[in-house]
PDB file of N, CA and C in Angstrom:
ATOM      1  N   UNK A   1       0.852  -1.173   0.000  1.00  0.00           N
ATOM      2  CA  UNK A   1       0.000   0.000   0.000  1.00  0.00           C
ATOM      3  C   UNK A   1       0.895   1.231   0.000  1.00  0.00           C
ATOM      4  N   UNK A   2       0.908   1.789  -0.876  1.00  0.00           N
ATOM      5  CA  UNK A   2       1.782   3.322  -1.317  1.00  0.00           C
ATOM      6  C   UNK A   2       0.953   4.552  -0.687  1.00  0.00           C
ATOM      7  N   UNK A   3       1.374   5.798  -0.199  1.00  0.00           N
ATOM      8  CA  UNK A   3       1.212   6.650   0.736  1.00  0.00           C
ATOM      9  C   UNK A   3       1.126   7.904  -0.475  1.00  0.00           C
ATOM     10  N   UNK A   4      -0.059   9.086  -0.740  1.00  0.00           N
ATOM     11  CA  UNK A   4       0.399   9.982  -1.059  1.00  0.00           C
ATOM     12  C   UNK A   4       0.714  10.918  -0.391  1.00  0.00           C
ATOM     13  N   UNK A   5       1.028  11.870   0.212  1.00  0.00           N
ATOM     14  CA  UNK A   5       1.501  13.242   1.499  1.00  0.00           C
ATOM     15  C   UNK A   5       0.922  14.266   0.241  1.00  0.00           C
ATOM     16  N   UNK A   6       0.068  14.908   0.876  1.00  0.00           N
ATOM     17  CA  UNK A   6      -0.392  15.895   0.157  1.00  0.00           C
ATOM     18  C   UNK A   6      -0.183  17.541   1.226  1.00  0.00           C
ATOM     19  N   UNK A   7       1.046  18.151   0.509  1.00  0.00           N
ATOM     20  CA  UNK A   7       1.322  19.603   1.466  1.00  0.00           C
ATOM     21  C   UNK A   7       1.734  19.092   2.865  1.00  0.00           C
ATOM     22  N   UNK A   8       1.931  18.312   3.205  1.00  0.00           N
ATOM     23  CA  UNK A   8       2.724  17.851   4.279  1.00  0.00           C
ATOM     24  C   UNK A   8       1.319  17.840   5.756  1.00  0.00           C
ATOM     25  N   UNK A   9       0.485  17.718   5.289  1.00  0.00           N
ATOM     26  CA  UNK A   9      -0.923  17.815   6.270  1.00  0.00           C
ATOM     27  C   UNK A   9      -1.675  16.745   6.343  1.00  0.00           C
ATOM     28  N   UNK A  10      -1.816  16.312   4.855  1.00  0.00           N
ATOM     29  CA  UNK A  10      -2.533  15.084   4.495  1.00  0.00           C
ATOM     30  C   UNK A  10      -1.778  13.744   4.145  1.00  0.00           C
ATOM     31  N   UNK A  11      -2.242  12.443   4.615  1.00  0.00           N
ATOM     32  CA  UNK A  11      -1.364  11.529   3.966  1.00  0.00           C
ATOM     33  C   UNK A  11      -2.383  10.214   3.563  1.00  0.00           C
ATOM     34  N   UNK A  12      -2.581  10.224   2.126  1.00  0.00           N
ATOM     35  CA  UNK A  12      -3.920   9.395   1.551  1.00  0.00           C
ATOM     36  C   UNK A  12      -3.101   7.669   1.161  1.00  0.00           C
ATOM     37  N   UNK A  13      -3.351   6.389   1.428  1.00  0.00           N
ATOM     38  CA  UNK A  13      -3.295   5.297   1.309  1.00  0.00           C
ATOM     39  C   UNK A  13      -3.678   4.839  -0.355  1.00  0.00           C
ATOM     40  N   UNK A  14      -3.188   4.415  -1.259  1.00  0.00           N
ATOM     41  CA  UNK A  14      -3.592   3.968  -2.485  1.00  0.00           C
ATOM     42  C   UNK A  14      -2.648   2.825  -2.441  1.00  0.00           C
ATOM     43  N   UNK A  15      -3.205   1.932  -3.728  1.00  0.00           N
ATOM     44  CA  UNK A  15      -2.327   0.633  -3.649  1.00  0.00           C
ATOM     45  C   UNK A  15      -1.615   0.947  -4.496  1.00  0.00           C
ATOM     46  N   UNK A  16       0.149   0.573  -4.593  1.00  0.00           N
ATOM     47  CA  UNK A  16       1.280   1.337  -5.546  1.00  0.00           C
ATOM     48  C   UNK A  16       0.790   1.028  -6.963  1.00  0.00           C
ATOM     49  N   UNK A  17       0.171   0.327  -7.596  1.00  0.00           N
ATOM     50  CA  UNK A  17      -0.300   0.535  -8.894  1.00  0.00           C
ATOM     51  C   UNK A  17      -1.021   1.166  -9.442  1.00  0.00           C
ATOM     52  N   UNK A  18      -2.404   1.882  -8.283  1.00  0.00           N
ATOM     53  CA  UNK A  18      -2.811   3.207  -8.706  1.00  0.00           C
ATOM     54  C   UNK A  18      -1.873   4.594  -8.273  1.00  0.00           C
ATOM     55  N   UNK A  19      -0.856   4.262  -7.729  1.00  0.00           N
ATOM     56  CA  UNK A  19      -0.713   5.281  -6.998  1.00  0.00           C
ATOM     57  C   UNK A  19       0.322   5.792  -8.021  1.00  0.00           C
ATOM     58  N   UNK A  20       0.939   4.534  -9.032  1.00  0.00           N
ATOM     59  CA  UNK A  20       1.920   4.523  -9.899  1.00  0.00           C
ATOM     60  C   UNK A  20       1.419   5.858 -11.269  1.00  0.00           C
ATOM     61  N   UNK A  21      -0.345   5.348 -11.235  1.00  0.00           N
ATOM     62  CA  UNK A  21      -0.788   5.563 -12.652  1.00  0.00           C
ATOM     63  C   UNK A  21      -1.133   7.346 -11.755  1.00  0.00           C
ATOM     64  N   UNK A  22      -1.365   7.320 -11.059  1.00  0.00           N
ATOM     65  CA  UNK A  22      -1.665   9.041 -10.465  1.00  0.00           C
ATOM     66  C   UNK A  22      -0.729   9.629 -10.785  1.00  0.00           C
ATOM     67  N   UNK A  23       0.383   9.093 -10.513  1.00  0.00           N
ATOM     68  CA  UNK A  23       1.572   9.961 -10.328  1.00  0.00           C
ATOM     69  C   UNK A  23       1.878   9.988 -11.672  1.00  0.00           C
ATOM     70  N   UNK A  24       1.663   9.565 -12.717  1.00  0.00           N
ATOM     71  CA  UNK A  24       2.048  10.164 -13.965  1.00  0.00           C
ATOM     72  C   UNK A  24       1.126  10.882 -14.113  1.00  0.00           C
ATOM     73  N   UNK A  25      -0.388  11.126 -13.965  1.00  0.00           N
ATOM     74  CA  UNK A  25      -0.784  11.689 -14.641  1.00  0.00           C
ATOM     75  C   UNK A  25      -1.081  12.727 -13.843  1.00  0.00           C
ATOM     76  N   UNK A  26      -0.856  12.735 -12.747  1.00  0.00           N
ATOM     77  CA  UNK A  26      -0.756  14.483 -11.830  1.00  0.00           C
ATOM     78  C   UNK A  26       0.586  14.488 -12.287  1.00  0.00           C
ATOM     79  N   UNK A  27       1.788  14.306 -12.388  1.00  0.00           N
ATOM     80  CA  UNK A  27       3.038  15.020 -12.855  1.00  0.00           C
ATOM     81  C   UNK A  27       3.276  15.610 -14.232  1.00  0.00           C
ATOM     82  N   UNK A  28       1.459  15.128 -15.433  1.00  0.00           N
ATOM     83  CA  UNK A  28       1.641  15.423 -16.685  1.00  0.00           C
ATOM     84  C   UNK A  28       1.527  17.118 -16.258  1.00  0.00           C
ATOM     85  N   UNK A  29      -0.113  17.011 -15.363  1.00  0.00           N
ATOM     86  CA  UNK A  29      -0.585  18.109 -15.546  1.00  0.00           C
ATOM     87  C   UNK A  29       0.241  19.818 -14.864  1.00  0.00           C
ATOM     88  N   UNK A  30       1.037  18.479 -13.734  1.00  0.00           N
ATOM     89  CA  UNK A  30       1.717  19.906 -13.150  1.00  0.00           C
ATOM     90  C   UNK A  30       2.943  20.001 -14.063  1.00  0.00           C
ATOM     91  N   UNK A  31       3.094  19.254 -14.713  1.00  0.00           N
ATOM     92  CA  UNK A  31       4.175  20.137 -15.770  1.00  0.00           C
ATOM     93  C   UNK A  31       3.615  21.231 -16.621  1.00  0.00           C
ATOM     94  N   UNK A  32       2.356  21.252 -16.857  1.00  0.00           N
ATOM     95  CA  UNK A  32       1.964  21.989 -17.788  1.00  0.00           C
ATOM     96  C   UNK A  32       1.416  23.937 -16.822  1.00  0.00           C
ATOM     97  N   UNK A  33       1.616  23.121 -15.571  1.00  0.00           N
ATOM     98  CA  UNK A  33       1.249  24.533 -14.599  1.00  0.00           C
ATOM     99  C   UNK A  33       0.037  24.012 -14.636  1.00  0.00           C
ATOM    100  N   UNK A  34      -0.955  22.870 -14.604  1.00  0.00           N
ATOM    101  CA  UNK A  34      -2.289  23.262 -14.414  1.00  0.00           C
ATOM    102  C   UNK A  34      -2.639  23.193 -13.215  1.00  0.00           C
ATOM    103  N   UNK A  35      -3.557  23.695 -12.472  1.00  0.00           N
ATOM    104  CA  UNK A  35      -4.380  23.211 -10.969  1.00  0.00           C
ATOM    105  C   UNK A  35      -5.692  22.410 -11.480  1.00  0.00           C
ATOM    106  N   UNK A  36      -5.673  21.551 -10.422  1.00  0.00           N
ATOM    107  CA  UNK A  36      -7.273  20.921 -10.527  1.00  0.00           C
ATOM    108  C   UNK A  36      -7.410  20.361  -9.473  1.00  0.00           C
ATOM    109  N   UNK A  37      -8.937  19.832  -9.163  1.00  0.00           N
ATOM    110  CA  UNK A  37      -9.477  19.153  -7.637  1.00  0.00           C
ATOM    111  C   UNK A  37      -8.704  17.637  -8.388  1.00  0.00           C
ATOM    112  N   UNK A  38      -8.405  16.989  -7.189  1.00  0.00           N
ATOM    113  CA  UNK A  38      -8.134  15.800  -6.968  1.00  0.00           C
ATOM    114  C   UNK A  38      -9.049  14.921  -6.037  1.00  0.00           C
ATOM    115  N   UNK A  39     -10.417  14.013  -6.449  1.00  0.00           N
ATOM    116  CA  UNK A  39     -11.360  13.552  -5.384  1.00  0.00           C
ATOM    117  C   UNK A  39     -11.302  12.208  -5.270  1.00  0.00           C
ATOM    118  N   UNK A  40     -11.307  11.476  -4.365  1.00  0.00           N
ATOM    119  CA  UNK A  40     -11.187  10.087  -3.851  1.00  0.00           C
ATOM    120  C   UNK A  40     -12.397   9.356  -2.435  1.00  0.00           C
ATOM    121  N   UNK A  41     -13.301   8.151  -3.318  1.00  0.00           N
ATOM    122  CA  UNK A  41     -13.917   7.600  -1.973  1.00  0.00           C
ATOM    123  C   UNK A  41     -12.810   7.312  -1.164  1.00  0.00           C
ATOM    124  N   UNK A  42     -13.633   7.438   0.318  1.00  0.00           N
ATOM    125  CA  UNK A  42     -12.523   7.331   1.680  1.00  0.00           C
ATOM    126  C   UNK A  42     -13.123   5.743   2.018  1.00  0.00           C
ATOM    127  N   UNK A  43     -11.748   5.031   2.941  1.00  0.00           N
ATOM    128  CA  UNK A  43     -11.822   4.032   2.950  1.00  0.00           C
ATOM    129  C   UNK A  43     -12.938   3.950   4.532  1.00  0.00           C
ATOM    130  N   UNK A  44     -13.654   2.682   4.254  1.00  0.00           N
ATOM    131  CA  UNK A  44     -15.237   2.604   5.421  1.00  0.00           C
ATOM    132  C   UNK A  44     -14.077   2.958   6.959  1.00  0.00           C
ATOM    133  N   UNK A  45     -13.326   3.025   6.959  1.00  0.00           N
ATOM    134  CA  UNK A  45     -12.614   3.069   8.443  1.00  0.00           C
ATOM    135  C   UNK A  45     -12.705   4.642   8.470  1.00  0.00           C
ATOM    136  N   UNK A  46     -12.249   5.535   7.712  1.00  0.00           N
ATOM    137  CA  UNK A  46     -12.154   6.409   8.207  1.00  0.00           C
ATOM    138  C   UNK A  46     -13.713   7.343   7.792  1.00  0.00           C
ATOM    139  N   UNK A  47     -14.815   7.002   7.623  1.00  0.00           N
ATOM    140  CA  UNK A  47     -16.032   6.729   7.542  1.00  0.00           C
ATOM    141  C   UNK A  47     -17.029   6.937   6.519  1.00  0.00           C
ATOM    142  N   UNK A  48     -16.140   6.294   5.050  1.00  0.00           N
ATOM    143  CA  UNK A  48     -16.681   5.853   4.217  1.00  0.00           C
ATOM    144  C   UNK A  48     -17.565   6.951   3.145  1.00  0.00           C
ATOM    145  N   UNK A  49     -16.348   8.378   3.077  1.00  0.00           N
ATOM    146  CA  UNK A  49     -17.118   9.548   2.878  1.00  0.00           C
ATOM    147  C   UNK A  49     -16.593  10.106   1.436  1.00  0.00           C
ATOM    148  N   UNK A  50     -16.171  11.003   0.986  1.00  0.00           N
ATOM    149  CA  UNK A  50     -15.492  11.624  -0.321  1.00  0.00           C
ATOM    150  C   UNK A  50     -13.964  12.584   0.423  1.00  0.00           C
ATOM    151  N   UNK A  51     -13.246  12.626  -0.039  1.00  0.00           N
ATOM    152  CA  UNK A  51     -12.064  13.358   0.200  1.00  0.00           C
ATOM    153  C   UNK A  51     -12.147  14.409  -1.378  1.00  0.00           C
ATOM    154  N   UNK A  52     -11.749  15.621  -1.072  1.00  0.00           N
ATOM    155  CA  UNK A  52     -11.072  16.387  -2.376  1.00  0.00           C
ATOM    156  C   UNK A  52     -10.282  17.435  -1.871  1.00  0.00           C
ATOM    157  N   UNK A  53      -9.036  17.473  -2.957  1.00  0.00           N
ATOM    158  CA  UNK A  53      -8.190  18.340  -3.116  1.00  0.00           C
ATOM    159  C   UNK A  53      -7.773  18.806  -3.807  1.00  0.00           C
ATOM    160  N   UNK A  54      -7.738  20.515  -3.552  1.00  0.00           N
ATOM    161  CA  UNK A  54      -6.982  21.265  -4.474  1.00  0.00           C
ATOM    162  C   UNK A  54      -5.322  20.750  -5.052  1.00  0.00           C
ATOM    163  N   UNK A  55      -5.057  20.546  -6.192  1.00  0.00           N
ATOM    164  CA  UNK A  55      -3.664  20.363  -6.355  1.00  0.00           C
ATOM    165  C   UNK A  55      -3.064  21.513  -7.316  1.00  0.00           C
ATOM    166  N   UNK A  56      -1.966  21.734  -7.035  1.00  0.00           N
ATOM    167  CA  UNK A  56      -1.573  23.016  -7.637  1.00  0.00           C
ATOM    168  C   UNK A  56       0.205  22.522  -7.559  1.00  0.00           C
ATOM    169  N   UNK A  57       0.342  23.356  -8.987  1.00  0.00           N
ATOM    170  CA  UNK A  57       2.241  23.378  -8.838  1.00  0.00           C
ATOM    171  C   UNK A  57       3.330  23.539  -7.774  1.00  0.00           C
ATOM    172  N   UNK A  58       2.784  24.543  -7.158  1.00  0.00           N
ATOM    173  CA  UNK A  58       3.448  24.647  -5.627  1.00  0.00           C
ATOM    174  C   UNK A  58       3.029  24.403  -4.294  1.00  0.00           C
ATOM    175  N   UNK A  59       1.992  23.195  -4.387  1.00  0.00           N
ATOM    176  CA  UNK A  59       1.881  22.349  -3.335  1.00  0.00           C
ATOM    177  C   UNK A  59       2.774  21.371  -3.366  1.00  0.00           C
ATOM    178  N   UNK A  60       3.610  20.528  -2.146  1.00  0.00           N
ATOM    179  CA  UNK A  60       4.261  19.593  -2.352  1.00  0.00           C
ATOM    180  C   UNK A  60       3.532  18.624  -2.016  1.00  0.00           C
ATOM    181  N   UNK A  61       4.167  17.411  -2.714  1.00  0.00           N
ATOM    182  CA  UNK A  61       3.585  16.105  -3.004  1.00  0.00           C
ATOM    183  C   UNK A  61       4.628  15.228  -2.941  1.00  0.00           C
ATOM    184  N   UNK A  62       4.288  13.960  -1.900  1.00  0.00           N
ATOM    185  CA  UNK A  62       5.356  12.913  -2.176  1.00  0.00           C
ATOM    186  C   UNK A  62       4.424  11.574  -2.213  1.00  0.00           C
ATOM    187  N   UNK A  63       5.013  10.779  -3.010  1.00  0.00           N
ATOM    188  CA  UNK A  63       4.743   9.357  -3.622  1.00  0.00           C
ATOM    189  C   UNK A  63       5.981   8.273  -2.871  1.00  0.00           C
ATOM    190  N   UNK A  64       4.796   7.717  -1.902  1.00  0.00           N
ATOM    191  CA  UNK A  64       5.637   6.480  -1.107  1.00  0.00           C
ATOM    192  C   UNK A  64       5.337   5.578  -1.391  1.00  0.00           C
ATOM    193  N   UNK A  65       6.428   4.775  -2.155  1.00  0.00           N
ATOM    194  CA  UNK A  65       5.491   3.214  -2.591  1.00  0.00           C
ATOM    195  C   UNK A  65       5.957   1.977  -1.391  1.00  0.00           C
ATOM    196  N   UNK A  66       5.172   1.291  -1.658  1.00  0.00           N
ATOM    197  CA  UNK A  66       5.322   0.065  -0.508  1.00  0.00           C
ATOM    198  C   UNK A  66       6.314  -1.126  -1.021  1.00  0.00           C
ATOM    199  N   UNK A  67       6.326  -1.260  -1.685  1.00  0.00           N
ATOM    200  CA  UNK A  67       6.982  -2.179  -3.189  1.00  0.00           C
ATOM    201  C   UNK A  67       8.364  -1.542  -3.705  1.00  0.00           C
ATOM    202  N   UNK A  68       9.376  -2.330  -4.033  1.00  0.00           N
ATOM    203  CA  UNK A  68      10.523  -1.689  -4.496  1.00  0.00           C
ATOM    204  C   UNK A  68      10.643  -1.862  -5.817  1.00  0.00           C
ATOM    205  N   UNK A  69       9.298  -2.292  -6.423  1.00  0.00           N
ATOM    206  CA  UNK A  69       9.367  -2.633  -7.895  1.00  0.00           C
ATOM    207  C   UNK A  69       8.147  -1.867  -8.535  1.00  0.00           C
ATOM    208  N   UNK A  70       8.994  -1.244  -9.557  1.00  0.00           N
ATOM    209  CA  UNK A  70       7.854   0.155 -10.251  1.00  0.00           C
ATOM    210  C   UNK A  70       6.376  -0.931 -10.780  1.00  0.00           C
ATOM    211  N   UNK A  71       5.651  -0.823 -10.355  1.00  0.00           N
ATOM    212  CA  UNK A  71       4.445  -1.427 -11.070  1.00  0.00           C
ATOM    213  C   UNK A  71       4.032  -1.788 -12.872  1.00  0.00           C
ATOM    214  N   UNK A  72       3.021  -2.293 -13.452  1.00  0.00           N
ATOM    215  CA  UNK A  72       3.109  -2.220 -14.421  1.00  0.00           C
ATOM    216  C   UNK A  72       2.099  -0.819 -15.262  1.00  0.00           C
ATOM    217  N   UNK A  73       2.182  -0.568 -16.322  1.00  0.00           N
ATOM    218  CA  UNK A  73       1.476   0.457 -16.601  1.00  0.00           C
ATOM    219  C   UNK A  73       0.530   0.549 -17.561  1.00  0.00           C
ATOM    220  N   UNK A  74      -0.494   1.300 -17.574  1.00  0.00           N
ATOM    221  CA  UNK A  74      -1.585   0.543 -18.375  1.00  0.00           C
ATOM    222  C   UNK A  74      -2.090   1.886 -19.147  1.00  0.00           C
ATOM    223  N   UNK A  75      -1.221   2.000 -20.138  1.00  0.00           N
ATOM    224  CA  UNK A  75      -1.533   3.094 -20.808  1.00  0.00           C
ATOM    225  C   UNK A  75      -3.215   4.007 -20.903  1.00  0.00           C
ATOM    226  N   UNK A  76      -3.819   2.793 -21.461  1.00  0.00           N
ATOM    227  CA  UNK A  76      -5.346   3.247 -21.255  1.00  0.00           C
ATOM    228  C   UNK A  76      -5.622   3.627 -20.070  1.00  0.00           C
ATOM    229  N   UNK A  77      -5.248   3.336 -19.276  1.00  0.00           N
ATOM    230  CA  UNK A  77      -5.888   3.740 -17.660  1.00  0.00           C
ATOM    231  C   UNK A  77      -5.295   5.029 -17.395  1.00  0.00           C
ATOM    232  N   UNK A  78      -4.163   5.314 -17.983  1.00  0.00           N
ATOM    233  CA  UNK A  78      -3.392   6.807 -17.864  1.00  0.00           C
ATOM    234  C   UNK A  78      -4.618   7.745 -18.565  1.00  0.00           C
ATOM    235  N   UNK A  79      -4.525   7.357 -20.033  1.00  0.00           N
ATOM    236  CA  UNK A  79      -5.938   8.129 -20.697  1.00  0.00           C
ATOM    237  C   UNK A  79      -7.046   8.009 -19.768  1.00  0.00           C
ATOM    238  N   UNK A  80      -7.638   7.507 -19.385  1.00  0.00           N
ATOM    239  CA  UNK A  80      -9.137   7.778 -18.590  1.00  0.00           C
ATOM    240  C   UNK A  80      -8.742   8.695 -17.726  1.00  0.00           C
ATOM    241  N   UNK A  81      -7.465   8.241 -16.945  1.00  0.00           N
ATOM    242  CA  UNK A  81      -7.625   9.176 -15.854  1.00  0.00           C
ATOM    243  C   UNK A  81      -7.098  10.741 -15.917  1.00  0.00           C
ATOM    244  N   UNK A  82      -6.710  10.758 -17.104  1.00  0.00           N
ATOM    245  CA  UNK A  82      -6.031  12.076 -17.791  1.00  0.00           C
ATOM    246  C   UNK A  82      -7.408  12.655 -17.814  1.00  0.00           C
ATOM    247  N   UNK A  83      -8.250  12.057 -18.988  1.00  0.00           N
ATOM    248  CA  UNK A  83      -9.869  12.612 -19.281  1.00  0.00           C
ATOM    249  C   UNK A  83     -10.616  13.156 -17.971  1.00  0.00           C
ATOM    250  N   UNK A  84     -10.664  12.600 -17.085  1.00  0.00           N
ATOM    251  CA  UNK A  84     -11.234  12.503 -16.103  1.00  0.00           C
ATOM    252  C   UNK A  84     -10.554  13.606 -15.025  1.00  0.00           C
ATOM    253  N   UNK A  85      -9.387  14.135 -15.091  1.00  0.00           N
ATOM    254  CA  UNK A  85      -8.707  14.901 -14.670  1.00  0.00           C
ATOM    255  C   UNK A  85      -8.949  16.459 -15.133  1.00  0.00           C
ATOM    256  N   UNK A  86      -9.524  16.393 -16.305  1.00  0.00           N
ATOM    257  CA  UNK A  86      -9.470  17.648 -17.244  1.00  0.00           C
ATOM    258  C   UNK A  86     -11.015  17.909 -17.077  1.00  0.00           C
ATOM    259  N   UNK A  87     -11.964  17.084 -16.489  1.00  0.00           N
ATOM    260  CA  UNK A  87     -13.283  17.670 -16.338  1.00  0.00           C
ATOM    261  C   UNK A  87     -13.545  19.076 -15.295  1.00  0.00           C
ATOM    262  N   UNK A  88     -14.552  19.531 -15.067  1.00  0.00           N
ATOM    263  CA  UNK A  88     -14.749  20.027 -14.301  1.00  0.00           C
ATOM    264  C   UNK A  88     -14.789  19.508 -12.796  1.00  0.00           C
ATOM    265  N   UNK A  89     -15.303  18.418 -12.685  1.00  0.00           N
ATOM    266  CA  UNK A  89     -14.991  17.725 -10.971  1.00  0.00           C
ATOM    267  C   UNK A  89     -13.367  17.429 -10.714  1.00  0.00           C
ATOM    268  N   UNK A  90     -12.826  17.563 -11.923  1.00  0.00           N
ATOM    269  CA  UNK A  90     -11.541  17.059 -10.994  1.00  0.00           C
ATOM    270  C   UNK A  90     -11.043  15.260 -11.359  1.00  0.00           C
ATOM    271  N   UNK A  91      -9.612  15.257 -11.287  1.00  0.00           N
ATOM    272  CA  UNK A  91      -9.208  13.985 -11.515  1.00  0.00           C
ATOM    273  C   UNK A  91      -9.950  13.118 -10.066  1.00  0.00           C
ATOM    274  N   UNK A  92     -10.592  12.175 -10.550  1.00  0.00           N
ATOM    275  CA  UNK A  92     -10.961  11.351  -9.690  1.00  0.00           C
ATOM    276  C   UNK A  92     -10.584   9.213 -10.478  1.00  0.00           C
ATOM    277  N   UNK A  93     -10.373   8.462  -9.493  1.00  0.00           N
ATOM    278  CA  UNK A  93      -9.747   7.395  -9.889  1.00  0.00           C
ATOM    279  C   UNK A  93     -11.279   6.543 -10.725  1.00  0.00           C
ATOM    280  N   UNK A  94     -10.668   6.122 -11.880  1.00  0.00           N
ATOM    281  CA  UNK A  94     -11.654   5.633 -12.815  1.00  0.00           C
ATOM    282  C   UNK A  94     -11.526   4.077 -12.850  1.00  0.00           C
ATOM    283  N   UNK A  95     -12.504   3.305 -13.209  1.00  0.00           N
ATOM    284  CA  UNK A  95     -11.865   1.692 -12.940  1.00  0.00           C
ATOM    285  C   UNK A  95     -10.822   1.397 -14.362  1.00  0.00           C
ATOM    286  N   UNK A  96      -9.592   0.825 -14.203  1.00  0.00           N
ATOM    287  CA  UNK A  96      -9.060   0.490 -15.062  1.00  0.00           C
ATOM    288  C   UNK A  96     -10.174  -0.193 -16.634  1.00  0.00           C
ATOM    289  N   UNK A  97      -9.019   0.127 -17.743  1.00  0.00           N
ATOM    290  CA  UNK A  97      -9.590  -0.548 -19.050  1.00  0.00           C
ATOM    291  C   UNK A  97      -9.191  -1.734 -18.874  1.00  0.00           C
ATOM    292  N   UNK A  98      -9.486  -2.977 -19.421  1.00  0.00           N
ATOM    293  CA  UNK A  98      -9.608  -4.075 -19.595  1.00  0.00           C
ATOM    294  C   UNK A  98      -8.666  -3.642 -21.108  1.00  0.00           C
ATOM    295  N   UNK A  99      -7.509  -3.617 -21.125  1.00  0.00           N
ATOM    296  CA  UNK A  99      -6.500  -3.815 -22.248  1.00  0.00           C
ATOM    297  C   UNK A  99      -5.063  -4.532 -21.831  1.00  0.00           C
ATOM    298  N   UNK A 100      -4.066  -5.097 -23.032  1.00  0.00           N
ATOM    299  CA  UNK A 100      -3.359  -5.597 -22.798  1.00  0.00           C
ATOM    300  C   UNK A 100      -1.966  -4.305 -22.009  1.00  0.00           C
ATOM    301  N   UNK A 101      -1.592  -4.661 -21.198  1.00  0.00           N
ATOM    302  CA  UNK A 101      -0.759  -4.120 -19.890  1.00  0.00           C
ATOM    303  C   UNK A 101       1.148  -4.133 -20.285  1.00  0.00           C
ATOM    304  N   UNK A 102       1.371  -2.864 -20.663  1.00  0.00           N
ATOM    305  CA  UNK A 102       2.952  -2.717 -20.724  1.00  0.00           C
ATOM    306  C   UNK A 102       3.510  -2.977 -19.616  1.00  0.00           C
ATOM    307  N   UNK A 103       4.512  -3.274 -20.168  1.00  0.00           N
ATOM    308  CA  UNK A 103       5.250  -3.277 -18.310  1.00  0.00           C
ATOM    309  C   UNK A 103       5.352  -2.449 -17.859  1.00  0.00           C
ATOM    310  N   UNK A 104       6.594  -1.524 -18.324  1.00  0.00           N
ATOM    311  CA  UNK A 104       6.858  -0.280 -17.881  1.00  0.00           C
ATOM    312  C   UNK A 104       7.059   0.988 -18.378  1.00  0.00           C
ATOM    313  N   UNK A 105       6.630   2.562 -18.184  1.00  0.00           N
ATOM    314  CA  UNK A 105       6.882   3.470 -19.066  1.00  0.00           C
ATOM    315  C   UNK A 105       8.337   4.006 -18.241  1.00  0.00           C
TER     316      UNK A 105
END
């Protein structure tokens, strides 16, 4: 289970293979300077509610993976969640495509 730290306040739980495919595609957008909400269901423990966040270029962000091995990458799933990033709600996690799986970018 990979850790995101969001501004050094927040620290959100994802499993390192989504956490793999976030992190490219929040590092596309903050290359480009964009801001957008970032929204995620919360897990039933901490009581099963919506989380969202502002993300912006000069918020810091760190990516802790649990695993010492980069995951595999699933191009299509980068696209959805790119699409899905560029809406008005905000990148929120989409269920993977059912396509054949690169290893690694």
């Amino acid at each position: 289970m990979g850790k995101l730290a969001y501004d050094r306040s927040l620290t959100i739980d994802f499993d390192d293979r989504t956490l793999a495919h976030l992190q490219i595609v929040i590092g596309m957008k903050m290359r480009r300077g964009e801001s957008f909400y970032f929204s995620w269901k919360d897990d039933h423990q901490v009581g099963d509610g919506r989380t969202s966040i502002w993300l912006h270029p000069t918020i810091p962000l760190v990516y802790k993976y649990y695993g010492s091995r980069s995951p595999a990458i699933n191009p299509a799933w980068i696209h959805a969640l790119e699409v899905s990033a560029n809406t008005n709600s905000g990148l929120h996690i989409v269920p993977e495509p059912s396509v054949p799986i690169n290893k690694a970018i």
